[in-house]
N, C-alpha and C. Protein backbone atom coordinates (compact mmCIF):
# COMPACT_ATOMS: atom_id res chain seq x y z
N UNK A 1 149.20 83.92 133.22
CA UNK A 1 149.83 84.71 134.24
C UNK A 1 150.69 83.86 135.18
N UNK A 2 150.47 82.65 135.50
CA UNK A 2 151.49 81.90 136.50
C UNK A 2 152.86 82.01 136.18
N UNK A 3 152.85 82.01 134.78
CA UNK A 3 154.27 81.17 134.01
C UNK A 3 154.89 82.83 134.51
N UNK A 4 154.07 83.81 134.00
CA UNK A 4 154.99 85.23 134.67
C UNK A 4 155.44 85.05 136.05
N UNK A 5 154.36 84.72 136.90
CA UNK A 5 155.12 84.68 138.59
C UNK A 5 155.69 83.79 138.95
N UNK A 6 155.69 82.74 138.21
CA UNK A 6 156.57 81.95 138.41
C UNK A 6 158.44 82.35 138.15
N UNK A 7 158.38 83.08 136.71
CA UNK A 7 159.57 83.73 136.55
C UNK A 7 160.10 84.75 137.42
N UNK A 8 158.75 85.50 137.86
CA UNK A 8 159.41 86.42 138.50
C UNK A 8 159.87 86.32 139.50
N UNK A 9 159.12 85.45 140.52
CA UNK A 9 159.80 84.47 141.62
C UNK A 9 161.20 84.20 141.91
N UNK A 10 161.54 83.13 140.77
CA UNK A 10 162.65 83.22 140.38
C UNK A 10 163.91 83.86 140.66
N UNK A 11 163.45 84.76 139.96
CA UNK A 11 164.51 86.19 140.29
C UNK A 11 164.04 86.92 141.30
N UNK A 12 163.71 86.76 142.57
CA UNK A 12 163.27 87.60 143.34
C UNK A 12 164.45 87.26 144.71
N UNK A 13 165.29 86.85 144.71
CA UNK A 13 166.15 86.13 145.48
C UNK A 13 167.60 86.68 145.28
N UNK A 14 168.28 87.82 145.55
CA UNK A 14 169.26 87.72 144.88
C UNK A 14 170.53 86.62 144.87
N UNK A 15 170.47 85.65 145.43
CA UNK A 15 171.33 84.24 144.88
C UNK A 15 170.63 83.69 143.83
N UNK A 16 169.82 83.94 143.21
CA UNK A 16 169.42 83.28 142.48
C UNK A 16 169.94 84.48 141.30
N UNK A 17 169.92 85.67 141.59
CA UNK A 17 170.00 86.56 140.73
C UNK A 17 171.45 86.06 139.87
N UNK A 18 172.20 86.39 141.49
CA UNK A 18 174.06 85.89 140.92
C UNK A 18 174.11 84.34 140.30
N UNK A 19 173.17 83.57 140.63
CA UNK A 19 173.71 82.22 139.30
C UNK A 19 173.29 82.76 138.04
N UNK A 20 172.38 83.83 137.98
CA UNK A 20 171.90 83.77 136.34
C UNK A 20 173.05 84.36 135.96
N UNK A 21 173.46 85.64 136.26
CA UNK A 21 174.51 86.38 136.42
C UNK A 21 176.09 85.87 136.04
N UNK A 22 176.25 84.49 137.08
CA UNK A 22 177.20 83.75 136.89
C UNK A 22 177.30 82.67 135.26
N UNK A 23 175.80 82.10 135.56
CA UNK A 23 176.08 81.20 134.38
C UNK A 23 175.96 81.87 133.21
N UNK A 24 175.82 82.98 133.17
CA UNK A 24 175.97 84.30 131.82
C UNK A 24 177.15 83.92 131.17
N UNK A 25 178.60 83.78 131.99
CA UNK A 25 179.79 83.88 131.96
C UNK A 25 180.14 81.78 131.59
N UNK A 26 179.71 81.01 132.53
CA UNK A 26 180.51 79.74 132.32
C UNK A 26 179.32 78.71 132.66
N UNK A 27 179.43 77.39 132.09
CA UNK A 27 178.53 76.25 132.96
C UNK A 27 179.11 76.10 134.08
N UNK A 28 178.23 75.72 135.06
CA UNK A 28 178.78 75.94 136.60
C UNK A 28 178.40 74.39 137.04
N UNK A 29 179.39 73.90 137.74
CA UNK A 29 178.32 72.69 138.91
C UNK A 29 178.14 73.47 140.07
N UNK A 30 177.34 72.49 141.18
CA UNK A 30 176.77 72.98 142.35
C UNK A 30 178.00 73.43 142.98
N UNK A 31 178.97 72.79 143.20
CA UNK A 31 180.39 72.86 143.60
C UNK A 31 181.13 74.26 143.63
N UNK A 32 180.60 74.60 142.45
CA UNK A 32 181.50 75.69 141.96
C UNK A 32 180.41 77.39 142.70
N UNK A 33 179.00 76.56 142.14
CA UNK A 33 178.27 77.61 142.54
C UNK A 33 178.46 77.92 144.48
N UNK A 34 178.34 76.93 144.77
CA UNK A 34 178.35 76.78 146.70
C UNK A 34 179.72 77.85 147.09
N UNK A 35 180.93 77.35 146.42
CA UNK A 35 181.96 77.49 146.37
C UNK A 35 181.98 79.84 146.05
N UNK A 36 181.32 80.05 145.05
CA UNK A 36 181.36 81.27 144.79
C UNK A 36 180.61 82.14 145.58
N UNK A 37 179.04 81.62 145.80
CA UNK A 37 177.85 82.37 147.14
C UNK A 37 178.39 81.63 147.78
N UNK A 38 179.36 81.11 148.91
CA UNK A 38 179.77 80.61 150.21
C UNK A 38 178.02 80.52 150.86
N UNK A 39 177.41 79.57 150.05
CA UNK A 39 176.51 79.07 150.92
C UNK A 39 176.76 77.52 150.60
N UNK A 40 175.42 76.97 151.37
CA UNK A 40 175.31 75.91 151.74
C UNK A 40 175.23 75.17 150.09
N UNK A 41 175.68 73.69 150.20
CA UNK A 41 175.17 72.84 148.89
C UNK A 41 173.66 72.97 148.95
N UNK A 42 172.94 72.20 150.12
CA UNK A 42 171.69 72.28 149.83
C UNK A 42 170.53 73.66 149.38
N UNK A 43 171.28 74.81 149.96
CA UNK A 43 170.61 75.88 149.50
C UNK A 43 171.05 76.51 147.96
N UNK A 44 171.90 75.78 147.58
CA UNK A 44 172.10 76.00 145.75
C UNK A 44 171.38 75.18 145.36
N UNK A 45 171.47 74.15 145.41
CA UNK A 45 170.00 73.55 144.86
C UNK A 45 169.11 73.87 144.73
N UNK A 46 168.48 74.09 146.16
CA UNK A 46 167.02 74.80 145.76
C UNK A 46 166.75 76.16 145.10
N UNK A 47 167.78 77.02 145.11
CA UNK A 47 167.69 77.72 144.34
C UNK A 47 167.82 77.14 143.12
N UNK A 48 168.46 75.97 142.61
CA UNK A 48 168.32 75.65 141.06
C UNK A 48 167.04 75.05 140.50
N UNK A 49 166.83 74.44 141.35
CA UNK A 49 165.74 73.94 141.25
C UNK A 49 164.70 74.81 141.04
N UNK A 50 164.16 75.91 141.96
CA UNK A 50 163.12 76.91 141.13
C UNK A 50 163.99 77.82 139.89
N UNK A 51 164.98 77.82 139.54
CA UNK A 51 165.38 78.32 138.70
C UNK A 51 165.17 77.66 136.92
N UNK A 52 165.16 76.09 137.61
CA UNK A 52 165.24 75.27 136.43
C UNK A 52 163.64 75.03 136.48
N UNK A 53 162.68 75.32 137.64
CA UNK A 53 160.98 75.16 137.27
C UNK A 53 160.49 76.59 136.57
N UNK A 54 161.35 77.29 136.54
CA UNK A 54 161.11 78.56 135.85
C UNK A 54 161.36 78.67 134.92
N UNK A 55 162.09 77.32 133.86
CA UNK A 55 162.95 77.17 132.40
C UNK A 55 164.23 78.39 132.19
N UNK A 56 164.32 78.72 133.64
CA UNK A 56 165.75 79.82 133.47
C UNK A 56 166.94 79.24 133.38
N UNK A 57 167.16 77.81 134.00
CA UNK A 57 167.88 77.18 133.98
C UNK A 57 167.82 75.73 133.28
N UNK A 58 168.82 74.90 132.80
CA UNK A 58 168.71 73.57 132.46
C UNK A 58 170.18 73.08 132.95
N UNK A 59 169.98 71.86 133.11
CA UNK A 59 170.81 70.83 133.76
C UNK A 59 171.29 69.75 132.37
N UNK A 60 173.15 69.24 132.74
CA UNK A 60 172.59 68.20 131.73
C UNK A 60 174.14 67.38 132.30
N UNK A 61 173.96 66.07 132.43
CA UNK A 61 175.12 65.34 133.07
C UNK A 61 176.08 64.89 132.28
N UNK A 62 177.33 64.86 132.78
CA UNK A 62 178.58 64.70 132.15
C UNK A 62 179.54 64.02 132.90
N UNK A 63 179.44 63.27 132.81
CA UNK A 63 179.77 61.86 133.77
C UNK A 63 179.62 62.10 135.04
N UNK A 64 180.51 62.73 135.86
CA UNK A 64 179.72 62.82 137.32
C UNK A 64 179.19 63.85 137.32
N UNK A 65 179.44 64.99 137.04
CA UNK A 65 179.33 66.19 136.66
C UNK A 65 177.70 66.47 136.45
N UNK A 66 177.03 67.52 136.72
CA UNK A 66 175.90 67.79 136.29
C UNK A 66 176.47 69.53 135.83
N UNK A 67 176.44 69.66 135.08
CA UNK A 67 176.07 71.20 134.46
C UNK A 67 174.83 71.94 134.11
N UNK A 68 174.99 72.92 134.59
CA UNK A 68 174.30 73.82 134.71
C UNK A 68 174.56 75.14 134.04
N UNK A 69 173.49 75.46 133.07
CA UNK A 69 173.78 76.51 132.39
C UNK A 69 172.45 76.92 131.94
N UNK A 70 172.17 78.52 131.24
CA UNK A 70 171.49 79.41 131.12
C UNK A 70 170.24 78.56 129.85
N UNK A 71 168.85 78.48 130.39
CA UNK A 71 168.43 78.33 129.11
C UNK A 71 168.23 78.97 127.64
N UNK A 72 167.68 78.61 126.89
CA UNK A 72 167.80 79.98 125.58
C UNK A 72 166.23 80.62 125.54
N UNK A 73 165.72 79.89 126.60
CA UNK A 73 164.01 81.03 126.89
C UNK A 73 163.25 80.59 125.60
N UNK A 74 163.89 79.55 124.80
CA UNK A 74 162.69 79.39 123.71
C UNK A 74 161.29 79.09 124.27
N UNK A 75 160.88 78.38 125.02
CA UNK A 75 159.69 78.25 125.55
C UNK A 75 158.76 78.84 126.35
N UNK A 76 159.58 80.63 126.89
CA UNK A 76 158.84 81.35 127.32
C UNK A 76 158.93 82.62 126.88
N UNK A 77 158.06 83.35 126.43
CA UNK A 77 158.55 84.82 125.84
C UNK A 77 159.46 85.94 127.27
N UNK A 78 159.07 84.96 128.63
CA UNK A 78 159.24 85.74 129.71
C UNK A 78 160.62 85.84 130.12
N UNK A 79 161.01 84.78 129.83
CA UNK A 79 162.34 83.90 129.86
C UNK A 79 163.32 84.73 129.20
N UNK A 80 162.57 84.63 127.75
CA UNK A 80 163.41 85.34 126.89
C UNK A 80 164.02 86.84 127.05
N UNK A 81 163.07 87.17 127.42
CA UNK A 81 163.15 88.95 127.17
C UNK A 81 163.91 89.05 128.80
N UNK A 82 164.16 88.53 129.45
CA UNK A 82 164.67 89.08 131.38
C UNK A 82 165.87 88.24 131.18
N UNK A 83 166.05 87.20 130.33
CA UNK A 83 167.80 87.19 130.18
C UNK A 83 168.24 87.60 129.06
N UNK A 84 167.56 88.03 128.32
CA UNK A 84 168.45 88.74 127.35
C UNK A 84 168.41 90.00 127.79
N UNK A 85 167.54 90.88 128.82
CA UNK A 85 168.06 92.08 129.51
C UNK A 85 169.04 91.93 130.83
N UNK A 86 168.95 90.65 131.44
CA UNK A 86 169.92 90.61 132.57
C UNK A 86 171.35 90.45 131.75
N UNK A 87 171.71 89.94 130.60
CA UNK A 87 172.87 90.52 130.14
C UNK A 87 173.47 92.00 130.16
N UNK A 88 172.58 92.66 130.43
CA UNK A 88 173.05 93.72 130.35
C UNK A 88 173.25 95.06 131.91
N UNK A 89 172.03 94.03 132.22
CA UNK A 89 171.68 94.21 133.92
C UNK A 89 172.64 94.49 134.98
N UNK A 90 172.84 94.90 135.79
CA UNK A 90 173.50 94.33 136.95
C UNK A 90 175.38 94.43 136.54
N UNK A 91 175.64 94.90 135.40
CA UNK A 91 176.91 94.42 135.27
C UNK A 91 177.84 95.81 136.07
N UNK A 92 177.57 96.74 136.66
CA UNK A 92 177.97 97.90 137.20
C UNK A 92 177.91 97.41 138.76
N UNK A 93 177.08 96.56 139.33
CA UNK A 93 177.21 95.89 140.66
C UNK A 93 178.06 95.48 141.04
N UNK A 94 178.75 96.09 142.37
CA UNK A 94 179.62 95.37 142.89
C UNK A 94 180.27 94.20 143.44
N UNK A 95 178.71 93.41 144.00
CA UNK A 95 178.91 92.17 144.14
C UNK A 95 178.92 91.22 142.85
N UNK A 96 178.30 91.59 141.91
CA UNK A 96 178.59 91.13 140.94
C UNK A 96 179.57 90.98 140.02
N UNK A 97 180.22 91.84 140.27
CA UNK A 97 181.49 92.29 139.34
C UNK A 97 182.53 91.03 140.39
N UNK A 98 182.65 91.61 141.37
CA UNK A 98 183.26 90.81 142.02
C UNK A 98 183.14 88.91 141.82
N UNK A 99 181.93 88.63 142.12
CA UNK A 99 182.01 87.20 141.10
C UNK A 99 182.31 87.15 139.90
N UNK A 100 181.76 87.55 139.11
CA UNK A 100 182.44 87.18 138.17
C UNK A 100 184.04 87.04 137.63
N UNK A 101 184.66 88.37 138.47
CA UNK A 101 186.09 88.56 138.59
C UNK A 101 186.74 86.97 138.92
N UNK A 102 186.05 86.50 140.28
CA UNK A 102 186.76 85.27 140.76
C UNK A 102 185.96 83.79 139.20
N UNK A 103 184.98 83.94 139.13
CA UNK A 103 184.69 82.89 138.54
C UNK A 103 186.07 81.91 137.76
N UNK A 104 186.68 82.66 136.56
CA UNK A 104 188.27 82.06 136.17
C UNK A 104 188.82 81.32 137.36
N UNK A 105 188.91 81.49 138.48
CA UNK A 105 189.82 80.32 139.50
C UNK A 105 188.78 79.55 140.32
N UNK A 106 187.47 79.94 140.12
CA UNK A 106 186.67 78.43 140.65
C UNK A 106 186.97 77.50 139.92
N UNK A 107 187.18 76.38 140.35
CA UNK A 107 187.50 75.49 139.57
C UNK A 107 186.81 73.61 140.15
N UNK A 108 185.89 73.31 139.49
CA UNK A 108 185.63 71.88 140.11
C UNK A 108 186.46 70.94 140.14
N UNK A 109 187.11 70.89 139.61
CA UNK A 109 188.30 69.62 139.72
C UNK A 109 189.47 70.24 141.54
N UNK A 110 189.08 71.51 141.54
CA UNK A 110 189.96 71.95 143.05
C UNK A 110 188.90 71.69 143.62
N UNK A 111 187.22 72.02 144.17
CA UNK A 111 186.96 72.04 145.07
C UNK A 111 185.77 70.86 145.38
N UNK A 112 185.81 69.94 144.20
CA UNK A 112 184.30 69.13 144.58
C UNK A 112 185.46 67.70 144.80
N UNK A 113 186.50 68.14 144.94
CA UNK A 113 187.03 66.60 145.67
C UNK A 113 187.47 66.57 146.60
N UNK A 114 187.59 68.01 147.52
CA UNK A 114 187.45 68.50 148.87
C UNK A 114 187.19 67.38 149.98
């Protein structure tokens, strides 16, 4: 039962909702993510961070770059089944629609050398 509340946790945040949401669509850095929720760097993190203790997320570096993108839930059946329904989730939301709309002109090479 943890590994469930732990997931569900997770998603209980809606910024956390819009990175799953987001990285549906592209690998993101923090940059890009801060940049799209106009929040803080440090509060994307920690949202990645329980995102990535929840195996919803994985990280993987590329020269300076850290990317961030959707895991494939092999290691949790919980994982599996709530992003392969958040594909389908949420896509009628307005705030959502709306990110994703902008995602195409975030761009890290414009805003993480700011």
């Amino acid at each position: 039962m943890k590994e469930f509340i732990k997931v569900m946790k997770a998603l209980s945040d809606p910024n956390r909702v819009k990175i799953v949401k987001m990285l549906q669509h592209k690998t993101m850095c923090v940059c890009e993510l801060r940049e799209a929720l106009q929040i803080s760097q440090p509060a994307v993190s920690k949202h990645l961070k329980l995102l990535e203790e929840a195996d919803m997320v994985q990280s993987k570096k590329d020269g300076q770059w850290v990317n961030y993108h959707l895991s494939g839930g092999e290691n949790s059946p919980y994982v599996a089944s709530l992003l392969g329904n958040l594909r389908h989730w949420l896509e009628d939301d307005g705030e959502i629609a709306v990110l994703v709309e902008r995602l195409p002109v975030i761009r890290r090479e414009n805003i993480c050398g700011r």
